[in-house]
Protein backbone atom coordinates (compact mmCIF):
# COMPACT_ATOMS: atom_id res chain seq x y z
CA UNK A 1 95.44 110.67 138.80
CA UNK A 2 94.14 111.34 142.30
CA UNK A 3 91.40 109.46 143.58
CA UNK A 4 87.33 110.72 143.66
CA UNK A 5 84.65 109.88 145.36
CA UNK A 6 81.24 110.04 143.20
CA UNK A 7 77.18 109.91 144.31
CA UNK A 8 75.93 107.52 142.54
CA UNK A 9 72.16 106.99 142.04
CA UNK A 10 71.20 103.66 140.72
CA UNK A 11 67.56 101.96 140.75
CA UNK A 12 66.52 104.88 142.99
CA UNK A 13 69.12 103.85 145.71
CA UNK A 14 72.29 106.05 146.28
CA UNK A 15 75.83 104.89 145.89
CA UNK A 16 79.44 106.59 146.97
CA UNK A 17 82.43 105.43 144.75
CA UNK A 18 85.95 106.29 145.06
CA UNK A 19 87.68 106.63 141.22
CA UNK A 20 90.82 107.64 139.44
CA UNK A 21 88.74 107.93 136.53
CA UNK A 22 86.00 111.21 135.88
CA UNK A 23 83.19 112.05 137.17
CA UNK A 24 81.68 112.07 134.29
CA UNK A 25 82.34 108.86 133.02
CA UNK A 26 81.40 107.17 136.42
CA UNK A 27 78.23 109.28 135.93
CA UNK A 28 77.81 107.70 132.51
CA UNK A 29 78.28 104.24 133.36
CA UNK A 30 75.77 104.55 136.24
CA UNK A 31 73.16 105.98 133.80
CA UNK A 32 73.49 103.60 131.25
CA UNK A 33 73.51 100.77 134.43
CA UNK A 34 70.11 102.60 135.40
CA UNK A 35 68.45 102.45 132.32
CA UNK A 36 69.50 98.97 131.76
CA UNK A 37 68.01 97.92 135.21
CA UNK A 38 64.86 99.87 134.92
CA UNK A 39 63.97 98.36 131.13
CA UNK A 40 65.00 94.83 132.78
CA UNK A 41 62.37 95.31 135.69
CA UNK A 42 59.79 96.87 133.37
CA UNK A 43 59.85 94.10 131.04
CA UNK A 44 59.67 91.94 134.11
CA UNK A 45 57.79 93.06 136.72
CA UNK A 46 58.58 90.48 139.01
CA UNK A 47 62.49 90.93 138.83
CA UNK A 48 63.97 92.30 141.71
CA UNK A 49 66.92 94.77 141.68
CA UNK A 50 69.29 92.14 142.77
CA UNK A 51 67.93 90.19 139.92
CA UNK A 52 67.84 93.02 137.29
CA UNK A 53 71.78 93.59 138.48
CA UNK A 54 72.68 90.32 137.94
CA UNK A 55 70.80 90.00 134.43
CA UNK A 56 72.78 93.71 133.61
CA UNK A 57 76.42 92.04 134.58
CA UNK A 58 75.69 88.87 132.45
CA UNK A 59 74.94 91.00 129.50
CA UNK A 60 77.87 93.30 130.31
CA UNK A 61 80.29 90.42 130.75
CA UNK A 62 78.75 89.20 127.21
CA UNK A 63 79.77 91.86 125.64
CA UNK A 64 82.80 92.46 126.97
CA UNK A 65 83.50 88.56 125.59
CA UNK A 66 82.50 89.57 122.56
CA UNK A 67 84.29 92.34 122.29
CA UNK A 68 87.72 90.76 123.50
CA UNK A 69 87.08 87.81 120.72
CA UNK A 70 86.49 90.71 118.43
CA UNK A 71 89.04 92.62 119.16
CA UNK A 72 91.83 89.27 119.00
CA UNK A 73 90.43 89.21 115.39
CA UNK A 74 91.07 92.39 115.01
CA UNK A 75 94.05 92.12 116.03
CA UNK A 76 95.11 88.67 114.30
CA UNK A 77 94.21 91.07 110.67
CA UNK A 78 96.18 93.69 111.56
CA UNK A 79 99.13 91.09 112.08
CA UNK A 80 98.40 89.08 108.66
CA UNK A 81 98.05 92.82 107.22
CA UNK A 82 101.11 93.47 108.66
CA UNK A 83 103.11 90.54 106.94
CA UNK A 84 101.18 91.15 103.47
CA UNK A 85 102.63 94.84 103.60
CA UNK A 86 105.75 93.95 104.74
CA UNK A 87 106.21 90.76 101.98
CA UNK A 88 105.23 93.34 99.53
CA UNK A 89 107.41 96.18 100.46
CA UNK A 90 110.32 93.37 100.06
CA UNK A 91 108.95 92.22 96.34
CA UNK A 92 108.53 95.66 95.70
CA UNK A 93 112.20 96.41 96.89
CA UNK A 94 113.53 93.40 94.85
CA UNK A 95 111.64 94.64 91.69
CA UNK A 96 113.46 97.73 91.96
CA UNK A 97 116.82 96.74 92.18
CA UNK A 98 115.67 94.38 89.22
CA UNK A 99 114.83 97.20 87.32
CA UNK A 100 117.85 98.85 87.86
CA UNK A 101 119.88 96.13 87.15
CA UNK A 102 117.80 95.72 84.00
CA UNK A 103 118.69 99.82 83.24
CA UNK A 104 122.31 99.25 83.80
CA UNK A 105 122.43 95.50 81.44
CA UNK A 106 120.05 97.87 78.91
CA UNK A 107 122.34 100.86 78.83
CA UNK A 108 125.57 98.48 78.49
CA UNK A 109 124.21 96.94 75.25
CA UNK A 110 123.33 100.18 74.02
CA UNK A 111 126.72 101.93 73.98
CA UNK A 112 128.23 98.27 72.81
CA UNK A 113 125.45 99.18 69.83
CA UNK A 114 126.62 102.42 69.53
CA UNK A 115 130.38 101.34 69.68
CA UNK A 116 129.15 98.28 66.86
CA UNK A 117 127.63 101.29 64.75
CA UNK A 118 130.71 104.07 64.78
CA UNK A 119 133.18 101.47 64.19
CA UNK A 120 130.86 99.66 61.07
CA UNK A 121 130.57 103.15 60.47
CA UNK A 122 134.23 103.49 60.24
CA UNK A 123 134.83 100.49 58.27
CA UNK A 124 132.67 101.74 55.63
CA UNK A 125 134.34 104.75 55.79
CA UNK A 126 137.91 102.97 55.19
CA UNK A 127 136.46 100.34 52.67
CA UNK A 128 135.15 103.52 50.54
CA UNK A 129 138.86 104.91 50.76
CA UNK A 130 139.68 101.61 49.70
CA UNK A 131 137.63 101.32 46.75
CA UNK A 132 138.68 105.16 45.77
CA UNK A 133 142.07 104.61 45.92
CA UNK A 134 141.71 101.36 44.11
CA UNK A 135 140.03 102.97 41.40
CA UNK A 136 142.61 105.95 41.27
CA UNK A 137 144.88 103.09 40.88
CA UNK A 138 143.35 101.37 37.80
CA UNK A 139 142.73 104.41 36.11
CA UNK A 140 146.33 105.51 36.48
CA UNK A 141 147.03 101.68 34.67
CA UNK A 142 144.59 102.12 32.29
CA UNK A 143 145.92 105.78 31.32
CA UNK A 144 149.86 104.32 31.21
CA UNK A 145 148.13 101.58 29.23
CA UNK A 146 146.80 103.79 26.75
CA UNK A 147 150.06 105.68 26.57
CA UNK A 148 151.92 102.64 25.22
């Protein structure tokens, strides 16, 4: 970004400053340095500009402390956040193959049922054959029995 030079008026007194960033924002931070100087020396009559300045960088390097410790919070909860998602997404991921592994064990034992249930199925089916053909067979004695 090319560099700008911007008139500045502060306190009443005129400043030139060469930027790479806009005019307007340099225009914005001067106002906002302009009021703060002004309330300081109307609250204080006896504060100079110098004075007023100095009292306006304190505050400002205040906040920007402030901000910076706010921000590393920020930024130490966004990490924790981070790990809590991440954790998660891996439990999740491990209940889900647990599931399907569950899916798979539950649809083995259900075609071993249904195996169980066509073969007892068939056994009945052969025992009844059984029991027919072993009462055809004592009927036939009982009828050459009676025949005698």
């Amino acid at each position: 970004m090319p560099v700008t030079k911007v008139k500045l008026t502060i306190c009443g007194s005129n400043y030139i400053v060469s930027t790479t960033d806009s005019e307007e924002y340099v225009n914005q931070l001067a106002e906002r340095l302009d009021t703060d100087m002004t309330e300081i020396m109307t609250q204080n009559p006896s504060a100079s500009v110098a004075a007023s300045a100095v009292i306006s960088a304190l505050s400002y390097l205040d906040e920007l402390n402030k901000n910076a410790s706010s921000t590393d919070n920020m930024r130490a909860q966004i990490k924790d956040y981070l790990e809590d998602a991440a954790k998660a997404k891996l439990e999740a991921e491990n209940a889900r193959r647990q599931v399907e592994k569950l899916t798979a064990e539950l649809n083995a034992l259900k075609a071993q049922q249904a195996a169980a249930a066509q073969a007892a199925a068939e056994q009945a089916a052969l025992l009844e054959k059984a029991e027919e053909a072993a009462a055809g067979e004592e009927t036939a004695v009982s009828e050459e029995s009676n025949e005698q």
